[in-house]
Protein backbone atom coordinates (compact mmCIF):
# COMPACT_ATOMS: atom_id res chain seq x y z
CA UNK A 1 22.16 124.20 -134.09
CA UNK A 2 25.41 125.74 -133.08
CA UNK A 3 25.64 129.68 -132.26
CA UNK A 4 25.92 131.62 -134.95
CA UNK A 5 28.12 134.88 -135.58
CA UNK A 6 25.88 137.85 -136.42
CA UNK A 7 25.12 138.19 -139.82
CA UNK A 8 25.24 142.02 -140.12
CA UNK A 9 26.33 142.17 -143.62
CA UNK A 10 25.66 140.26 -146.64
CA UNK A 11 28.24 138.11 -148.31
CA UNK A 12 29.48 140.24 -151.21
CA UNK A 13 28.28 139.99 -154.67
CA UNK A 14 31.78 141.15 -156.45
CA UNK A 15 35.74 139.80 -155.50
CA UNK A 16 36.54 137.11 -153.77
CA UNK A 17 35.18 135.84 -150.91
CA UNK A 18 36.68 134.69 -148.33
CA UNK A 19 35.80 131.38 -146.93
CA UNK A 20 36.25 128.01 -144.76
CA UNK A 21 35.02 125.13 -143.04
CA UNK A 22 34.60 125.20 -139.55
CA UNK A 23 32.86 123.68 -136.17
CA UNK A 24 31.07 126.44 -134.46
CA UNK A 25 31.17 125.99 -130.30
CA UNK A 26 27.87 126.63 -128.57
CA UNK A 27 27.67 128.53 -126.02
CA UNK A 28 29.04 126.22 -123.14
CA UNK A 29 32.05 125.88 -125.09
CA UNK A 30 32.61 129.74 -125.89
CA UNK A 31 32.69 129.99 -121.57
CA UNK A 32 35.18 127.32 -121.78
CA UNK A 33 37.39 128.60 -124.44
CA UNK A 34 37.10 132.12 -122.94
CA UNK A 35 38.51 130.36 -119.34
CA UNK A 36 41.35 129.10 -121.25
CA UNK A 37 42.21 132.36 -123.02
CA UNK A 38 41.85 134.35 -119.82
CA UNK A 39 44.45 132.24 -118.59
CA UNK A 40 46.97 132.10 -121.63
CA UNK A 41 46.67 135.72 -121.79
CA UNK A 42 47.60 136.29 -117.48
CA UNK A 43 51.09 134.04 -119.19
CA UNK A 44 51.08 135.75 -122.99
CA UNK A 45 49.63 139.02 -123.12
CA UNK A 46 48.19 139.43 -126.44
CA UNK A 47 44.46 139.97 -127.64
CA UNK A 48 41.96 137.54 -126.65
CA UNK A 49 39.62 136.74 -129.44
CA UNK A 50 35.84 137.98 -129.11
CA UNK A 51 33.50 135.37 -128.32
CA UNK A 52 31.80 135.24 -131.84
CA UNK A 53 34.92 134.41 -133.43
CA UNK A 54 35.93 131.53 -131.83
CA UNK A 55 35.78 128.10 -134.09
CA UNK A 56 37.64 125.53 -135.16
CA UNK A 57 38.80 125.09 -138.54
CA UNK A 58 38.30 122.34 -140.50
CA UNK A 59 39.62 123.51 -144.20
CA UNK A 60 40.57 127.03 -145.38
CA UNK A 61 39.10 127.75 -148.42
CA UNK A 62 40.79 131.18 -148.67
CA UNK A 63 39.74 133.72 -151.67
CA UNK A 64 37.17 131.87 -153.97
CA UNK A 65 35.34 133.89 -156.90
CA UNK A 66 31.61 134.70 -156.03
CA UNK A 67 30.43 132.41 -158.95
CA UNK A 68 31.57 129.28 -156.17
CA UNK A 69 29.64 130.00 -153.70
CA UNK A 70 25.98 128.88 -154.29
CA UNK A 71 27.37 125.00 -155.05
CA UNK A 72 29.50 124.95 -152.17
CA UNK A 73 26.87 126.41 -150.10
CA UNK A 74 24.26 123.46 -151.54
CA UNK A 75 27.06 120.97 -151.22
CA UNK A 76 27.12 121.77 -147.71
CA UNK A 77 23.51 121.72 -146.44
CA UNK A 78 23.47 118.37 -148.42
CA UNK A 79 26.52 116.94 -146.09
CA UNK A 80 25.61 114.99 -143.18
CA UNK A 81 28.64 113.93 -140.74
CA UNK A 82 29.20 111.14 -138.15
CA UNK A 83 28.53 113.31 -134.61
CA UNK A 84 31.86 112.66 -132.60
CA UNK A 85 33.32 114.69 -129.44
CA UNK A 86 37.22 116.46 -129.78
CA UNK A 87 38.62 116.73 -126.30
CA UNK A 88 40.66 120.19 -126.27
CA UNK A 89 43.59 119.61 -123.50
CA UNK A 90 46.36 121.93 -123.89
CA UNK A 91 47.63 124.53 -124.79
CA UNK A 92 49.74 125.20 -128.13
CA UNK A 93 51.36 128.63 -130.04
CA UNK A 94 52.36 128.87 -133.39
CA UNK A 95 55.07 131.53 -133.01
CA UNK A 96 55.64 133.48 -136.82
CA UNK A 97 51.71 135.18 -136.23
CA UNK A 98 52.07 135.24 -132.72
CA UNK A 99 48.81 133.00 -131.69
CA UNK A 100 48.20 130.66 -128.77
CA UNK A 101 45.36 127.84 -129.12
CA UNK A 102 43.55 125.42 -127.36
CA UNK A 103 43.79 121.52 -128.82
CA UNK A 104 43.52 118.10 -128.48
CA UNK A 105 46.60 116.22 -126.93
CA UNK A 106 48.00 113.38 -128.32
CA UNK A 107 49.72 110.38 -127.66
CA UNK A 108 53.15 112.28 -127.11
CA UNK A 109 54.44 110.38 -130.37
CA UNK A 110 52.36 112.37 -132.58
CA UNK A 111 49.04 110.31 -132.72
CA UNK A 112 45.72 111.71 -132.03
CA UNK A 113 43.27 110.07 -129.87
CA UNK A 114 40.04 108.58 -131.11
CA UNK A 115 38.07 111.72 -131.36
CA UNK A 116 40.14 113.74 -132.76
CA UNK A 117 41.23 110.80 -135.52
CA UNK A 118 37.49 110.75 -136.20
CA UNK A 119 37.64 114.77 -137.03
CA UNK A 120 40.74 114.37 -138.67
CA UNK A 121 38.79 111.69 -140.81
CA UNK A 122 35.99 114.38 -141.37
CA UNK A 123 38.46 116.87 -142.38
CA UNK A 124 39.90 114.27 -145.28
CA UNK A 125 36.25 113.48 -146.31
CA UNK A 126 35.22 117.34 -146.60
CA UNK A 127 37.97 117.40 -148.99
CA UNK A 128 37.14 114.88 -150.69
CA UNK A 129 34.26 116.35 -151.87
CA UNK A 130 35.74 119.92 -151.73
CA UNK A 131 38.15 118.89 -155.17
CA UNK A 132 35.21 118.83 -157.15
CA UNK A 133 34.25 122.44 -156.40
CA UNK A 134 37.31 124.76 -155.46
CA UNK A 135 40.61 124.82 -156.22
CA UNK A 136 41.92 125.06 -153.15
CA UNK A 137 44.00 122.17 -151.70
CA UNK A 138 44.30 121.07 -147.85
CA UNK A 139 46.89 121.99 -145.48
CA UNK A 140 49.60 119.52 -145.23
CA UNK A 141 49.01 118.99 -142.04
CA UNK A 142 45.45 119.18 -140.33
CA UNK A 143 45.90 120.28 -136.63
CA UNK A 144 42.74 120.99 -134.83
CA UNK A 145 42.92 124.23 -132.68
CA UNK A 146 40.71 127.23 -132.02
CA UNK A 147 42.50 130.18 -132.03
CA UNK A 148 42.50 132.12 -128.45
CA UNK A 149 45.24 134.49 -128.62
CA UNK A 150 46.94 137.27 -131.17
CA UNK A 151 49.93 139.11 -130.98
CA UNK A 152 51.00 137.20 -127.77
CA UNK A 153 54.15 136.16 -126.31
CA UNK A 154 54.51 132.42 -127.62
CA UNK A 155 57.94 131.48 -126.30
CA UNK A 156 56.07 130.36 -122.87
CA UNK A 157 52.98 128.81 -122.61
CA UNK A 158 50.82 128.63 -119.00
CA UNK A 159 52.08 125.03 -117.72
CA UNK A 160 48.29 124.80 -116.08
CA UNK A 161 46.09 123.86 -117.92
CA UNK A 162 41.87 124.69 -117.18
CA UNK A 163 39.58 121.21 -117.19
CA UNK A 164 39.55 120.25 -120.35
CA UNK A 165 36.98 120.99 -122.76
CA UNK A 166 34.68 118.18 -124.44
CA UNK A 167 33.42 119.62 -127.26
CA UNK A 168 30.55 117.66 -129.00
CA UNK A 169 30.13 118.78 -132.53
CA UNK A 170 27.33 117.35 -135.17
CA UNK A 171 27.72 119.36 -138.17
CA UNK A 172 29.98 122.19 -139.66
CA UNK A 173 29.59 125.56 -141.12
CA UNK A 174 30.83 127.25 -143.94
CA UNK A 175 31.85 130.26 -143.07
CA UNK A 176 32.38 134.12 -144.91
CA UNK A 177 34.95 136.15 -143.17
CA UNK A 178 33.97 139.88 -144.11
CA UNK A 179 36.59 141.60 -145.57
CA UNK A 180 35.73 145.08 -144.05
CA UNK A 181 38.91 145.71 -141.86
CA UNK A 182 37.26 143.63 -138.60
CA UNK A 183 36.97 140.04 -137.72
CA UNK A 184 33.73 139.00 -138.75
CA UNK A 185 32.03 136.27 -139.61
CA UNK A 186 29.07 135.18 -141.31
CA UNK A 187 27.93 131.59 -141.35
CA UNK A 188 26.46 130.58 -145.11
CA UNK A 189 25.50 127.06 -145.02
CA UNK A 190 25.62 124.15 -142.23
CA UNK A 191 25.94 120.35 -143.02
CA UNK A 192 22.62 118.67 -141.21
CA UNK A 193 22.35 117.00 -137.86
């Protein structure tokens, strides 16, 4: 079972809820990731991310009406998925919010190596199934990061990168993000093992 993010408050009953799909790093892989964001941040600055928010996203559900929740929730614990390993290499910022991640490489013409074209097949079939539940619609483009950095300095990134980090995943989360004013998160259903 992966770590889990305290659940100190119940998902709400009323508005929307905010929500995604995500992997959830055990605890090896939260030292790893913390490694790499010390070092971004001695190049950056910026905020590193507390350990019990790190993840990696598979879909971004965003605001979804209460009423939602108990199928996808089901849906989820029904799921099964193919166990695979993403190899996080380098570094990468996306500059308009200001955030530096951690990701796979690829091929340097834009393809993705074999475990991170096996997530990125995950990430289609989640959505698959998503349609038939929630409105929401895919990113154009799924890239495979875990946020370590806010509100840093983008325009260089550390040109040494840690030993990489072989993260092997066998199910994913759906996730609540409380909407209270703090980053937290609350784990509501996980796909089996």
């Amino acid at each position: 079972m992966p770590d889990t993010p305290p659940a100190s408050q119940p998902v709400p009953a009323e508005g929307p809820i905010r929500l995604f799909f995500a992997l959830w790093p055990d605890a090896a892989t939260v030292r790893a990731l913390g490694d790499w964001a010390e070092r971004a941040r001695a190049v950056c600055g910026g905020r590193i991310m507390r350990p019990d928010t790190l993840h990696l996203t598979l879909g971004f559900l965003g605001d979804t009406a209460p009423h939602l929740l108990p199928a996808l929730a089901k849906e989820t614990a029904a799921r099964r998925i193919e166990p695979g390993t993403v190899i996080l290499s380098r570094y990468g910022a996306f500059p308009r919010p200001r955030i530096v991640w951690a990701g796979p490489a690829d091929d340097g013409e834009g393809q993705p190596d074999e475990g991170t074209a096996r997530l990125a097949a995950e990430h289609r079939g989640l959505w698959d199934w998503v349609r038939g539940l929630h409105p929401a619609r895919p990113e154009a483009r799924f890239r495979p990061h875990v946020t370590l950095l806010r509100n840093a300095d983008t325009r260089v990134l550390p040109e040494q990168v840690p030993p990489a980090i072989a993260w092997r995943y066998d199910r994913y989360v759906l996730v609540a993000s409380m909407q209270d004013g703090s980053a937290r998160y609350r784990i509501v259903a996980s796909t089996q093992a």
